[in-house]
C-alpha atoms as a PDB file:
ATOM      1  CA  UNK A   1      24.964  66.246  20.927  1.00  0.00           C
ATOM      2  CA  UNK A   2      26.320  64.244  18.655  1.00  0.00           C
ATOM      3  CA  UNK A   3      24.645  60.799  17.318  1.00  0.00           C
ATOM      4  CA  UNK A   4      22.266  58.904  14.940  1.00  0.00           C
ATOM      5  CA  UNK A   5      18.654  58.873  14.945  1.00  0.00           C
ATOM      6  CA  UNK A   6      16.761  56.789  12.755  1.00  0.00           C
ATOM      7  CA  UNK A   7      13.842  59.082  12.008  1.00  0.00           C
ATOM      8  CA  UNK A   8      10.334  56.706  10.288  1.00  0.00           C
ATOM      9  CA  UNK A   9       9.650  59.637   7.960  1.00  0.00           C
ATOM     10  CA  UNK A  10       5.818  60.047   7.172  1.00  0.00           C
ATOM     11  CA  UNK A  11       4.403  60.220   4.212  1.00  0.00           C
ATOM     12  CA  UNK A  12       4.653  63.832   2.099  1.00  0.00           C
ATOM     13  CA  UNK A  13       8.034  65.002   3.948  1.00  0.00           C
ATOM     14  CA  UNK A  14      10.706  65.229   1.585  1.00  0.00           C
ATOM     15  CA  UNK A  15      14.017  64.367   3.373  1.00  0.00           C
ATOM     16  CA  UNK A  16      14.982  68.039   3.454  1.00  0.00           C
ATOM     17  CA  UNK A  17      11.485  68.547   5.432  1.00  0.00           C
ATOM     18  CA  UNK A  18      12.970  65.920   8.063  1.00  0.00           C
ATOM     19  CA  UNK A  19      16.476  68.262   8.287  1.00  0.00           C
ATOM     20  CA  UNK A  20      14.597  71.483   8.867  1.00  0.00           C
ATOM     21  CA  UNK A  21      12.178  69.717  11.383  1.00  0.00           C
ATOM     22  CA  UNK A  22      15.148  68.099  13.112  1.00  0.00           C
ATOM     23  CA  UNK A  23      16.898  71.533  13.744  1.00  0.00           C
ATOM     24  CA  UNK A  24      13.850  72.687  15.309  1.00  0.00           C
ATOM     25  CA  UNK A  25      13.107  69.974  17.184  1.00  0.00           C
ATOM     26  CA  UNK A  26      17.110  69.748  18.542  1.00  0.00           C
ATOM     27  CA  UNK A  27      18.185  72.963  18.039  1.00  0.00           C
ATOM     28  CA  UNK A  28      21.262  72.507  16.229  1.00  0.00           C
ATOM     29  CA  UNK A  29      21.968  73.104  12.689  1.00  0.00           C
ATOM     30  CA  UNK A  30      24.394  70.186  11.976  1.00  0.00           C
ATOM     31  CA  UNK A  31      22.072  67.695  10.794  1.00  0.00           C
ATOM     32  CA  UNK A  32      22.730  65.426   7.950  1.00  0.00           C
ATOM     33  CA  UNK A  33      21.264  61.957   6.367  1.00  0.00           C
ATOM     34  CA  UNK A  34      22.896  59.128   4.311  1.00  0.00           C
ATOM     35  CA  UNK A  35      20.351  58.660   2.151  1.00  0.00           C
ATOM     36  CA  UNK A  36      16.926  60.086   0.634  1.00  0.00           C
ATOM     37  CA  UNK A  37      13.105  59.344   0.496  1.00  0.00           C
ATOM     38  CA  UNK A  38      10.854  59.863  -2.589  1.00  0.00           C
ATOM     39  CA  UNK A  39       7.865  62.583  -0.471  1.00  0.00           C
ATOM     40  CA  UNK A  40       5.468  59.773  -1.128  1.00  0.00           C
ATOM     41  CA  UNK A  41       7.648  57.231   0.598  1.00  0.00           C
ATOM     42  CA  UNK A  42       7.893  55.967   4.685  1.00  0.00           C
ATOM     43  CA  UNK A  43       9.956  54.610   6.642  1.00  0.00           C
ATOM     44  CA  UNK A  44      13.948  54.802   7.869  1.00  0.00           C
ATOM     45  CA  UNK A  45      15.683  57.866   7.305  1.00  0.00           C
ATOM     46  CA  UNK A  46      19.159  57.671   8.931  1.00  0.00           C
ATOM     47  CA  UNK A  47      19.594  61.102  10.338  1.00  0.00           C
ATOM     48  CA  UNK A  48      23.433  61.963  11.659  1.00  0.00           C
ATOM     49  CA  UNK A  49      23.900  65.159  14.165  1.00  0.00           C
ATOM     50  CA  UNK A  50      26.558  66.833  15.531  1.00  0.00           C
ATOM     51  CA  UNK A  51      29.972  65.519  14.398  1.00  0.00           C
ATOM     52  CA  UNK A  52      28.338  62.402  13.138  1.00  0.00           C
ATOM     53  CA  UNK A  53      27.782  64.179   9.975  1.00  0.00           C
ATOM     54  CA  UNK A  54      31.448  63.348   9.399  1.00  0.00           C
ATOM     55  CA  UNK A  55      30.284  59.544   9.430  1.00  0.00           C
ATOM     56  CA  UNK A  56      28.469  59.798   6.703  1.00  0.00           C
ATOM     57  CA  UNK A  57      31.134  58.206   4.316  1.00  0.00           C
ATOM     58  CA  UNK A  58      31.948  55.257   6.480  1.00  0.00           C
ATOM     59  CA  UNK A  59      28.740  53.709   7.586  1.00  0.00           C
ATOM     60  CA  UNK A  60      27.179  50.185   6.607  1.00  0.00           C
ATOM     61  CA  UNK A  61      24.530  51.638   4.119  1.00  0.00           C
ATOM     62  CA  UNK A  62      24.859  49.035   0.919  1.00  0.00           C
ATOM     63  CA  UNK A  63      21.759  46.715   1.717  1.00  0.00           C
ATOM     64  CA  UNK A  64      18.207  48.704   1.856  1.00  0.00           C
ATOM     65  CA  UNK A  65      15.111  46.647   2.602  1.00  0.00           C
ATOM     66  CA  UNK A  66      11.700  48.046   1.643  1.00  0.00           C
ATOM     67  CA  UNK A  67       8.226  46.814   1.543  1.00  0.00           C
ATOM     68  CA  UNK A  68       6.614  47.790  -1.987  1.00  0.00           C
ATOM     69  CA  UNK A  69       3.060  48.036  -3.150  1.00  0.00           C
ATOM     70  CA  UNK A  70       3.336  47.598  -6.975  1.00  0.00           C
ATOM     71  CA  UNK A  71      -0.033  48.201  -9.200  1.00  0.00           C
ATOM     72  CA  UNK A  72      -0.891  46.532 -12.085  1.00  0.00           C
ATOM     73  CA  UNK A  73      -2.227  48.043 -14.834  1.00  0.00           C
ATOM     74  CA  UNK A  74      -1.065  51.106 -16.451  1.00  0.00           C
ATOM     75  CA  UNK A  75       2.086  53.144 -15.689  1.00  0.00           C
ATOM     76  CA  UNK A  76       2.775  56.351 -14.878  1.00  0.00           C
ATOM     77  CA  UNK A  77       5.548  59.069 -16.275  1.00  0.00           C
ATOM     78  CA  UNK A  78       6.762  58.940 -12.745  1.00  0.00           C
ATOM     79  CA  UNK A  79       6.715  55.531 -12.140  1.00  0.00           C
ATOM     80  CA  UNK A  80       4.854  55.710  -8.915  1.00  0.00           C
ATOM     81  CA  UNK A  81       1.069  56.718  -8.025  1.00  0.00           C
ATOM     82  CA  UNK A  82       2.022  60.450  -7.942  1.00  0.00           C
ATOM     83  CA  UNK A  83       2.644  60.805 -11.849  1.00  0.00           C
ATOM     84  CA  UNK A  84       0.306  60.644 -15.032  1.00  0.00           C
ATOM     85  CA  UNK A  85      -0.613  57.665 -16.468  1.00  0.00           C
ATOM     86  CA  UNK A  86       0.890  56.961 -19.015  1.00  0.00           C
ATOM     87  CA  UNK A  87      -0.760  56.810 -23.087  1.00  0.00           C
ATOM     88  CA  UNK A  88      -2.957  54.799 -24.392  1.00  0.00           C
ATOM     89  CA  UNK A  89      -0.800  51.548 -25.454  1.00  0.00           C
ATOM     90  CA  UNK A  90       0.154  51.217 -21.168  1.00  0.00           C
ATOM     91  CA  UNK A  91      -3.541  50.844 -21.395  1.00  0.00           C
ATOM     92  CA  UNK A  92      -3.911  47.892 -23.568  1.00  0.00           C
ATOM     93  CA  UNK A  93      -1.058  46.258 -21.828  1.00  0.00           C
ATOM     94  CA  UNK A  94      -3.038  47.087 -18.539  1.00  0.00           C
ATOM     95  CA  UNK A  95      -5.952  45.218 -20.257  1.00  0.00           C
ATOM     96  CA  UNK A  96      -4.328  42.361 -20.768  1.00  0.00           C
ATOM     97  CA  UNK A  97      -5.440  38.793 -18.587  1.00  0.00           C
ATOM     98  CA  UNK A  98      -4.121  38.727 -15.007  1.00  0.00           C
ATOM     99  CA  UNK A  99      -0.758  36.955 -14.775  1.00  0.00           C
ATOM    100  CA  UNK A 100      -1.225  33.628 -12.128  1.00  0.00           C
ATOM    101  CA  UNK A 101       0.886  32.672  -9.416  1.00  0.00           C
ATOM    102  CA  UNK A 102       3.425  30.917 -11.286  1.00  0.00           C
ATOM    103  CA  UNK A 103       3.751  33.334 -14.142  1.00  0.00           C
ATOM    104  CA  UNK A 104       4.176  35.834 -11.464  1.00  0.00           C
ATOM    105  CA  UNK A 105       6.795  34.186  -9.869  1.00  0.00           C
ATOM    106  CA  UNK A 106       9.074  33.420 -12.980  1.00  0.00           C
ATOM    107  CA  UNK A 107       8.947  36.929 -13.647  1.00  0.00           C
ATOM    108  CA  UNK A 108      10.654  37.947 -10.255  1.00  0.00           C
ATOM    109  CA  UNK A 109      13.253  35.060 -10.628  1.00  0.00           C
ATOM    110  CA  UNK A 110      14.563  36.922 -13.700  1.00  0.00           C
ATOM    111  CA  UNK A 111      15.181  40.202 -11.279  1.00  0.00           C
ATOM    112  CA  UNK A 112      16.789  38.535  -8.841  1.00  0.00           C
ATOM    113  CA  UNK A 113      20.522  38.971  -8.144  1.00  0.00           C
ATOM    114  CA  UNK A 114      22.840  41.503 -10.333  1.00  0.00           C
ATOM    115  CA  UNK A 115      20.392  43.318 -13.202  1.00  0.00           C
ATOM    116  CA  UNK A 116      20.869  46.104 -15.041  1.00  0.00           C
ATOM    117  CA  UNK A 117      18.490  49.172 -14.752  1.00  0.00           C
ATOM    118  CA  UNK A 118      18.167  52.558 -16.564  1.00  0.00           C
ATOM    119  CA  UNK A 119      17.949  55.106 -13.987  1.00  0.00           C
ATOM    120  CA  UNK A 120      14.067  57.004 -14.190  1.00  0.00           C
ATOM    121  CA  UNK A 121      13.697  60.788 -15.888  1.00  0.00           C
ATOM    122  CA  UNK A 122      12.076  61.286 -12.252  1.00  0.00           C
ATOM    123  CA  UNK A 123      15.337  61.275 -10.337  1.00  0.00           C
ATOM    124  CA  UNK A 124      18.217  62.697  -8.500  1.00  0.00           C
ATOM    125  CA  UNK A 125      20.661  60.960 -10.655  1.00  0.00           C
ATOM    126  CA  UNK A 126      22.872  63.831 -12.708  1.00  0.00           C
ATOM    127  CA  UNK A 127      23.819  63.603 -15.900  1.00  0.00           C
ATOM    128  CA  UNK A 128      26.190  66.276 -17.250  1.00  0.00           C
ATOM    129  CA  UNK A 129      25.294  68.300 -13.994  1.00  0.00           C
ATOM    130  CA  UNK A 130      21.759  68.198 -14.437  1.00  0.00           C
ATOM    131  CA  UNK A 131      19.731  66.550 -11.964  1.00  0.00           C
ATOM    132  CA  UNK A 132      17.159  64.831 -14.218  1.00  0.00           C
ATOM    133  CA  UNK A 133      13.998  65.066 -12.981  1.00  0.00           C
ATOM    134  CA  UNK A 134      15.007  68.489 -13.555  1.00  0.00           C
ATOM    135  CA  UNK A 135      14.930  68.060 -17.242  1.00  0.00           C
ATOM    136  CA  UNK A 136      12.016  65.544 -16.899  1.00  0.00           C
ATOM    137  CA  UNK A 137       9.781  68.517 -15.533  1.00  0.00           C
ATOM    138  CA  UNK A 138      10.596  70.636 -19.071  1.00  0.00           C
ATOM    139  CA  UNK A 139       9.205  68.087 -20.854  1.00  0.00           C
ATOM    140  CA  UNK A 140      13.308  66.692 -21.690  1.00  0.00           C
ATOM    141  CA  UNK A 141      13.930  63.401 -22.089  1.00  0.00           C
ATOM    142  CA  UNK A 142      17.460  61.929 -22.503  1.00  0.00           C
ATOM    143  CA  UNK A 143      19.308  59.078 -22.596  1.00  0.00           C
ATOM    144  CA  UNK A 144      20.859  57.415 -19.885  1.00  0.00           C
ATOM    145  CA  UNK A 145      23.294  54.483 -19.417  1.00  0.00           C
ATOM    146  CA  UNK A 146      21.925  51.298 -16.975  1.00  0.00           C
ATOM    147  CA  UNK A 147      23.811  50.760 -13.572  1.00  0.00           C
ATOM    148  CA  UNK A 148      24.410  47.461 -12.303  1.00  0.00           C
ATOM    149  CA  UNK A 149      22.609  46.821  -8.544  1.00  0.00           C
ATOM    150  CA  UNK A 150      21.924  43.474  -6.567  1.00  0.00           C
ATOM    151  CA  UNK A 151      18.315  42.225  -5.986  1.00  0.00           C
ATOM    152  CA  UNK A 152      19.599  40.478  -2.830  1.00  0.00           C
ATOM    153  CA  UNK A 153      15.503  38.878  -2.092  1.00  0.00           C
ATOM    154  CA  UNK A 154      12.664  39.804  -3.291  1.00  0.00           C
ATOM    155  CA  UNK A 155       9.247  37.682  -2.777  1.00  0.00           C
ATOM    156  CA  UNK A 156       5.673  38.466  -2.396  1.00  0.00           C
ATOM    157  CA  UNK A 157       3.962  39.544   1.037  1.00  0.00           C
ATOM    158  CA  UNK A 158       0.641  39.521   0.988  1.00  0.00           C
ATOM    159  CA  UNK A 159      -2.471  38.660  -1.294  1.00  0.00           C
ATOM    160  CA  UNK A 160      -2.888  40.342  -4.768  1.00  0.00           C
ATOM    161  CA  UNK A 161      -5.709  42.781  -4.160  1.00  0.00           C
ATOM    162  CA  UNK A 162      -7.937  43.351  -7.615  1.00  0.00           C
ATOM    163  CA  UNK A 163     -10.020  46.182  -8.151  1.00  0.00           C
ATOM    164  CA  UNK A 164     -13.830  45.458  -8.288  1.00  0.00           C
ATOM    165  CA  UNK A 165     -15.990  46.275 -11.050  1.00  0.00           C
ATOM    166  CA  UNK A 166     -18.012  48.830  -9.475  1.00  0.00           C
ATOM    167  CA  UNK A 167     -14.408  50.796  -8.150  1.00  0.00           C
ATOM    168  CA  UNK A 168     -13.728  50.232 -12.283  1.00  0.00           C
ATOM    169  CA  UNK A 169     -16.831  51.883 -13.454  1.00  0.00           C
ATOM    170  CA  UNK A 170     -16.838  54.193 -10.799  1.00  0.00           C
ATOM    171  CA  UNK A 171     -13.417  55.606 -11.583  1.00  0.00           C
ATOM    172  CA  UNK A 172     -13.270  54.873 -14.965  1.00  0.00           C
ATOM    173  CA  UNK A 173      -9.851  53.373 -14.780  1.00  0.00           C
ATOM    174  CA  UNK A 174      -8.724  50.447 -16.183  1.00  0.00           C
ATOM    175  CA  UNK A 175      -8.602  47.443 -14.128  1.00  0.00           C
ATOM    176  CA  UNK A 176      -5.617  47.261 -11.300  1.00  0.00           C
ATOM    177  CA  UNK A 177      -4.321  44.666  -9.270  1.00  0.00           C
ATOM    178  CA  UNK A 178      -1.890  45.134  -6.470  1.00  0.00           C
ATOM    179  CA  UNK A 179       1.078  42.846  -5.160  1.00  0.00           C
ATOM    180  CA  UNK A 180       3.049  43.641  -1.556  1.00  0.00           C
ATOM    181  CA  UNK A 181       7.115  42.819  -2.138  1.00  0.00           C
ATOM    182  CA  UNK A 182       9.390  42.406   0.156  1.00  0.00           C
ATOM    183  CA  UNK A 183      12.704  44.082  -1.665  1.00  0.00           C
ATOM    184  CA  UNK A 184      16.419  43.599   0.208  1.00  0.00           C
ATOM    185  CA  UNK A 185      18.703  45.216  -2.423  1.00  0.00           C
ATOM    186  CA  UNK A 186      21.807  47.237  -2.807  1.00  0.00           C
ATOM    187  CA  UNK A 187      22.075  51.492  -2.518  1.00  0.00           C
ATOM    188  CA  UNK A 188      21.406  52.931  -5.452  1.00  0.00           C
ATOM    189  CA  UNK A 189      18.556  50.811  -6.758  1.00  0.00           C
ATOM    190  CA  UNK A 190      15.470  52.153  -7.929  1.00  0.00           C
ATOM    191  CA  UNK A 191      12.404  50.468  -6.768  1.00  0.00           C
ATOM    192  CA  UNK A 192      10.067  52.368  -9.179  1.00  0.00           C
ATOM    193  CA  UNK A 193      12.143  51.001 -11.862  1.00  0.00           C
ATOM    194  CA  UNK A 194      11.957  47.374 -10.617  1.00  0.00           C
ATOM    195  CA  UNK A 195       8.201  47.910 -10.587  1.00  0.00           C
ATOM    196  CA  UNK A 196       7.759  49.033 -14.342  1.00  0.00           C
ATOM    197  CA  UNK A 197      10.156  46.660 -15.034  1.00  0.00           C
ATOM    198  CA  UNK A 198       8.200  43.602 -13.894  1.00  0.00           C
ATOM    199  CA  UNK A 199       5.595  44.764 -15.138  1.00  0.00           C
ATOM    200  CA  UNK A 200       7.340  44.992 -18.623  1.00  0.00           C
ATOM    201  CA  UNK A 201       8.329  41.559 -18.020  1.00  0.00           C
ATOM    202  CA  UNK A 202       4.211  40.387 -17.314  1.00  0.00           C
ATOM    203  CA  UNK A 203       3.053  41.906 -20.608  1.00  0.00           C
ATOM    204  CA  UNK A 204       0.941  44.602 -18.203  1.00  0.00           C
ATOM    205  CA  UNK A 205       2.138  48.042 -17.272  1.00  0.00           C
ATOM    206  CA  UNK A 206       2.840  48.830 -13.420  1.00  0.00           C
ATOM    207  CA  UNK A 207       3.777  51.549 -10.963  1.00  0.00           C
ATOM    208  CA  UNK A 208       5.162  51.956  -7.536  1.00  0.00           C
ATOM    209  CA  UNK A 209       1.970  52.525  -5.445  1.00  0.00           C
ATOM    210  CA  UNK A 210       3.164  52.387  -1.665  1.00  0.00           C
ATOM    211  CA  UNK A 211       6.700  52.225  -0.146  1.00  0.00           C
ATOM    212  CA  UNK A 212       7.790  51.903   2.913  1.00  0.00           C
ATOM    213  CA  UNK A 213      11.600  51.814   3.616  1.00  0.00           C
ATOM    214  CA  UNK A 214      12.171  48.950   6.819  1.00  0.00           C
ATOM    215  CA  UNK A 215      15.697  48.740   6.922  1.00  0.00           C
ATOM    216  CA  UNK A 216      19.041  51.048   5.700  1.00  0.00           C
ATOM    217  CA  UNK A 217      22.457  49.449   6.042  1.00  0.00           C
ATOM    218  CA  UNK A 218      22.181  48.484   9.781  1.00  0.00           C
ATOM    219  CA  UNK A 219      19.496  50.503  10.970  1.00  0.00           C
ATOM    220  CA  UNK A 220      15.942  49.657  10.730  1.00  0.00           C
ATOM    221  CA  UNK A 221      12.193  50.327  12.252  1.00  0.00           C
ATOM    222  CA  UNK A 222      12.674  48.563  15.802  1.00  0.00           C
ATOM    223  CA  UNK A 223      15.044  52.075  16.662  1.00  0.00           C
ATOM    224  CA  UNK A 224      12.922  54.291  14.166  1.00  0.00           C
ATOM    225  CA  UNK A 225      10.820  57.457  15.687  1.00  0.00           C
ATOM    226  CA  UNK A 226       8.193  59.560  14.035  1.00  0.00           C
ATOM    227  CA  UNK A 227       9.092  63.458  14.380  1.00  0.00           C
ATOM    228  CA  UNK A 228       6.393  63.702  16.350  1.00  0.00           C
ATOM    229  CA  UNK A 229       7.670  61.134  18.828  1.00  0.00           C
ATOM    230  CA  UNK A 230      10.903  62.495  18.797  1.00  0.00           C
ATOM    231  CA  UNK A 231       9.253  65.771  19.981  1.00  0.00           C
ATOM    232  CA  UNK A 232       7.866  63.998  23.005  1.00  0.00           C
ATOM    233  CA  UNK A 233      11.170  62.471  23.427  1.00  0.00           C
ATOM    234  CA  UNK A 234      13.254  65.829  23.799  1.00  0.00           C
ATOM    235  CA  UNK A 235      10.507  67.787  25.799  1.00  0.00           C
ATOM    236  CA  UNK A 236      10.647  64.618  28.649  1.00  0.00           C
ATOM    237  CA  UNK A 237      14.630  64.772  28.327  1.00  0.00           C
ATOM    238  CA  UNK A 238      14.974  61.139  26.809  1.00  0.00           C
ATOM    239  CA  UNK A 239      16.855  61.858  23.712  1.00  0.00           C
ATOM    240  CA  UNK A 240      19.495  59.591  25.019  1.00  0.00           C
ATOM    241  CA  UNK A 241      17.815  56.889  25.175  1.00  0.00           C
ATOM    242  CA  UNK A 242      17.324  56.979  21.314  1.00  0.00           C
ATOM    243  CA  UNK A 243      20.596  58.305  20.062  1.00  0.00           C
ATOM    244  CA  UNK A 244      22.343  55.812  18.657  1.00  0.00           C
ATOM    245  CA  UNK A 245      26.237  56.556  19.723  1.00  0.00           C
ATOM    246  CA  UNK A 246      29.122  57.147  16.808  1.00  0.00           C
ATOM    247  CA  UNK A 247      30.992  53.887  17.555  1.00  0.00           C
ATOM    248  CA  UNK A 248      28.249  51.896  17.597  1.00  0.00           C
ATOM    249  CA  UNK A 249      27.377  53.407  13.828  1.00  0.00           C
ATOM    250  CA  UNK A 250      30.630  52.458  12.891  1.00  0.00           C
ATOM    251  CA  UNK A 251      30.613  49.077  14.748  1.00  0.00           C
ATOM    252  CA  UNK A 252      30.969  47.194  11.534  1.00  0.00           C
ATOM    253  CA  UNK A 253      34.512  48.490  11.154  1.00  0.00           C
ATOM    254  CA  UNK A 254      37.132  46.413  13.282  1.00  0.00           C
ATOM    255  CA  UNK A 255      38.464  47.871  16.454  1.00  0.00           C
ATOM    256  CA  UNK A 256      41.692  49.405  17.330  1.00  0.00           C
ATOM    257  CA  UNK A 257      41.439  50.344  21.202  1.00  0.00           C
ATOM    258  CA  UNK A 258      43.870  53.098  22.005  1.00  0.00           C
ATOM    259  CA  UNK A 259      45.891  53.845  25.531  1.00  0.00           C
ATOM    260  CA  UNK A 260      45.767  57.773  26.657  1.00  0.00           C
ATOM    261  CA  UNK A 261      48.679  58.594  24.895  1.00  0.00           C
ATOM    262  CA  UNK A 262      47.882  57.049  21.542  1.00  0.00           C
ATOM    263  CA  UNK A 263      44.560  59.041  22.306  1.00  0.00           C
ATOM    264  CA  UNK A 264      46.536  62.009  22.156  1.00  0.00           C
ATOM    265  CA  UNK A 265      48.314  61.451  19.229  1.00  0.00           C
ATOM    266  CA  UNK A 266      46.021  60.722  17.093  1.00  0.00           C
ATOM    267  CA  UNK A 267      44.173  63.837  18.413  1.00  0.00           C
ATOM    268  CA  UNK A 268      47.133  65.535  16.431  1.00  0.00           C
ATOM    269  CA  UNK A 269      47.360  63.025  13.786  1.00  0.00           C
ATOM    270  CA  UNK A 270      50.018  61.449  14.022  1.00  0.00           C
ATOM    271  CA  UNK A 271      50.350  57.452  12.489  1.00  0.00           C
ATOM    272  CA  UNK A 272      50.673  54.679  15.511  1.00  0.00           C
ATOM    273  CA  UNK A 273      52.580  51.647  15.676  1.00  0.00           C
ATOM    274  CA  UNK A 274      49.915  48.685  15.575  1.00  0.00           C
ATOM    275  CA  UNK A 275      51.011  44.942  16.022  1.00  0.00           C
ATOM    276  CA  UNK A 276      47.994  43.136  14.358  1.00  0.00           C
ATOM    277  CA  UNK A 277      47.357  40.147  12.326  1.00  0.00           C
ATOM    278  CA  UNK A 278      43.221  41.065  12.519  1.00  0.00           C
ATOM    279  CA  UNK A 279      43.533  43.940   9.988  1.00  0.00           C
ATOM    280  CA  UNK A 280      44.270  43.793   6.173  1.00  0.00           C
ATOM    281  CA  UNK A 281      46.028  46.511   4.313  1.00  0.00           C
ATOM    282  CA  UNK A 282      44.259  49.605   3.669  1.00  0.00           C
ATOM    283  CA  UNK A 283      41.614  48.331   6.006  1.00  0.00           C
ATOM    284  CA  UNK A 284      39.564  50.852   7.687  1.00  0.00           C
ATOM    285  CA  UNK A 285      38.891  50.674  11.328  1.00  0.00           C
ATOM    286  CA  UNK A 286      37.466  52.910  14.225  1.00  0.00           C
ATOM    287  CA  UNK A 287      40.431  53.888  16.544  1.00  0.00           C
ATOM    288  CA  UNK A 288      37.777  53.896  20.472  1.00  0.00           C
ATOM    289  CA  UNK A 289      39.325  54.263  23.734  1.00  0.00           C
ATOM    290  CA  UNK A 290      39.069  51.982  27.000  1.00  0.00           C
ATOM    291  CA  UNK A 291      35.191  53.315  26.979  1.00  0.00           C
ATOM    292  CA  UNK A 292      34.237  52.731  23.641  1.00  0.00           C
ATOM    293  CA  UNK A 293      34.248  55.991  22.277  1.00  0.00           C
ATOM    294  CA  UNK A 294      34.604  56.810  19.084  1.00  0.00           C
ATOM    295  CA  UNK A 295      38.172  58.847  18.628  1.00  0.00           C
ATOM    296  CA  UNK A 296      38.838  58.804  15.197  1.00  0.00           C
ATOM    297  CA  UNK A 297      38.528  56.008  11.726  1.00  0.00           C
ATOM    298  CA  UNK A 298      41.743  55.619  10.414  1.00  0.00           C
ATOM    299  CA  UNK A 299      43.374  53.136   7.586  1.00  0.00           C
ATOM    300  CA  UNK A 300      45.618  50.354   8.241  1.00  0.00           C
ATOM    301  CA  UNK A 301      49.094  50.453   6.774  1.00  0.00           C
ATOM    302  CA  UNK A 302      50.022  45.994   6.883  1.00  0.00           C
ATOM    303  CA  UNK A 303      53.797  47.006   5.425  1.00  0.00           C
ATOM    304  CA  UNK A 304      54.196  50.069   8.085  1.00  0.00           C
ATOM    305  CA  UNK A 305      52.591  47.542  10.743  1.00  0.00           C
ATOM    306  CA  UNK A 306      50.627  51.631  11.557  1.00  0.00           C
ATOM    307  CA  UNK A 307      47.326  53.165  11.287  1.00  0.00           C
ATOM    308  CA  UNK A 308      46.880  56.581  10.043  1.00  0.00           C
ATOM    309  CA  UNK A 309      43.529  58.434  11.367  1.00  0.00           C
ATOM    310  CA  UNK A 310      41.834  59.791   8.496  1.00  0.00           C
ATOM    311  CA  UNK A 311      39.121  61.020  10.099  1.00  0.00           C
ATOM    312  CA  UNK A 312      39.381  63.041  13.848  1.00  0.00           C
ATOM    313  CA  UNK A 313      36.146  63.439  16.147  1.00  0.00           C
ATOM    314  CA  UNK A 314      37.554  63.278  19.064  1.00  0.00           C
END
């Protein structure tokens, strides 16, 4: 068994949750993922198994697409709806007179394209070998140095949705309004950042209420399942129906289609003679036989006119 599934994760699973339910659920222990969801979060997980944990490295994972709830109107220590609120000068700012459309709109001009953001206490990121939300849960805050990532598009998706005054009363909170984004950006960007950032930029404090994860390099919700699904899936004997095959994971890579005997050497490494004008030097490409399967990735050598597999599955 050896594939991707694109997993839609529910909401309070951490991504290790997913792993230990996937095991179960297949019954084998090499399970992997190329990327990780905040417990709060939804949607695509890309899940490798089998010997398609030795993909991980090569797939088409830069561009992530999500679909963002942001709330306006005081910020939290985490960023996102599962944190404190933050003290009492967020408040003010939360206070302040609801931006209109066109203010609103400036402000996500500005974060569109290549920007800048400080990574949050409340994540994965290490510094000096410490995971930080690590030293965010001790109470340690540090600094850190802002990473360059690509707001590819972002626009709004649906109304602004304002708490009433009764809900404000009622809770005793101050008063929120909500914007849906639509966010296509690079790996490694943090949308709870973006959201405290925009709201730095309106003058009101914000945090990441919803988010829901649509697409992950080239994988996205039409081929998701639930875990529960899945389960369904395995007991009726469909799973093949749903794993996505190794080449096609790789199909962004160029192919180099191989005759048995190059199959065979490559199966014991060896570099082959490849007359090509398709593949630039050092280019990586997935080395398939007559059938399509995957037999190895391997990197072109332009001077040699040869490929060396890097990368054996086969």
């Amino acid at each position: 068994m050896d594939g991707i599934l694109i997993i839609d994760k529910s909401e309070n699973y951490t991504s290790h949750d997913v792993v230990a339910r996937l095991r179960g659920i297949l019954k084998t222990k090499r399970i992997g993922h190329t990327g990780t969801l905040d417990p709060f979060a939804t949607g695509v997980l890309v899940m490798l198994v089998g010997r398609a944990t030795r993909l991980a490295q090569f797939l088409d994972k830069d561009a992530k697409e999500y679909e963002a709830m942001l709330r306006f109107g005081f910020e939290t220590d985490t960023g996102d709806r599962t944190g404190n609120r933050k003290d009492a000068e967020t408040r003010r700012r939360g206070d302040a007179e609801t931006p209109s459309e066109l203010q609103f709109e400036n402000a996500l001009k500005s974060f569109r394209g290549e920007i800048e953001q400080t990574p949050p206490m409340y994540s994965a990121k290490k510094v000096a070998g410490k995971k930080l939300y690590e030293l965010a849960r001790k109470g340690i805050e540090i600094e850190r140095e802002p990473v360059k990532v690509t707001i590819y598009e972002l626009e709004t998706i649906e109304p602004q949705r304002t708490q009433s005054k009764s809900e404000e009363t009622k809770s005793q909170e101050p008063k929120t309004e909500d914007r849906a984004l639509r966010v296509v950006c690079s790996a490694g960007t943090y949308i709870r950042t973006l959201a405290e950032d925009i709201g730095v930029k309106l003058g009101t404090g914000a945090h990441l209420a919803e988010l829901r994860r649509t697409r992950a390099g080239a994988f996205d919700l039409t081929r998701a399942v639930t875990l529960e699904e899945l389960e369904a899936i395995v007991a009726a004997e469909k799973l093949g129906d749903y794993l996505i095959s190794m080449n096609e994971a790789v199909a962004h890579l160029p192919p180099v289609v191989l005759s048995e005997k190059e199959i065979e050497d490559t199966r014991n490494g060896k570099k082959l003679r490849v007359e090509t004008d398709e593949l630039a030097d050092n280019q990586t490409a997935r080395m398939i036989d007559a059938a399509e399967n995957l037999i190895a990735i391997g990197f072109y050598k332009k001077a040699e006119k040869s490929i060396q597999p890097k990368l054996v599955l086969l």
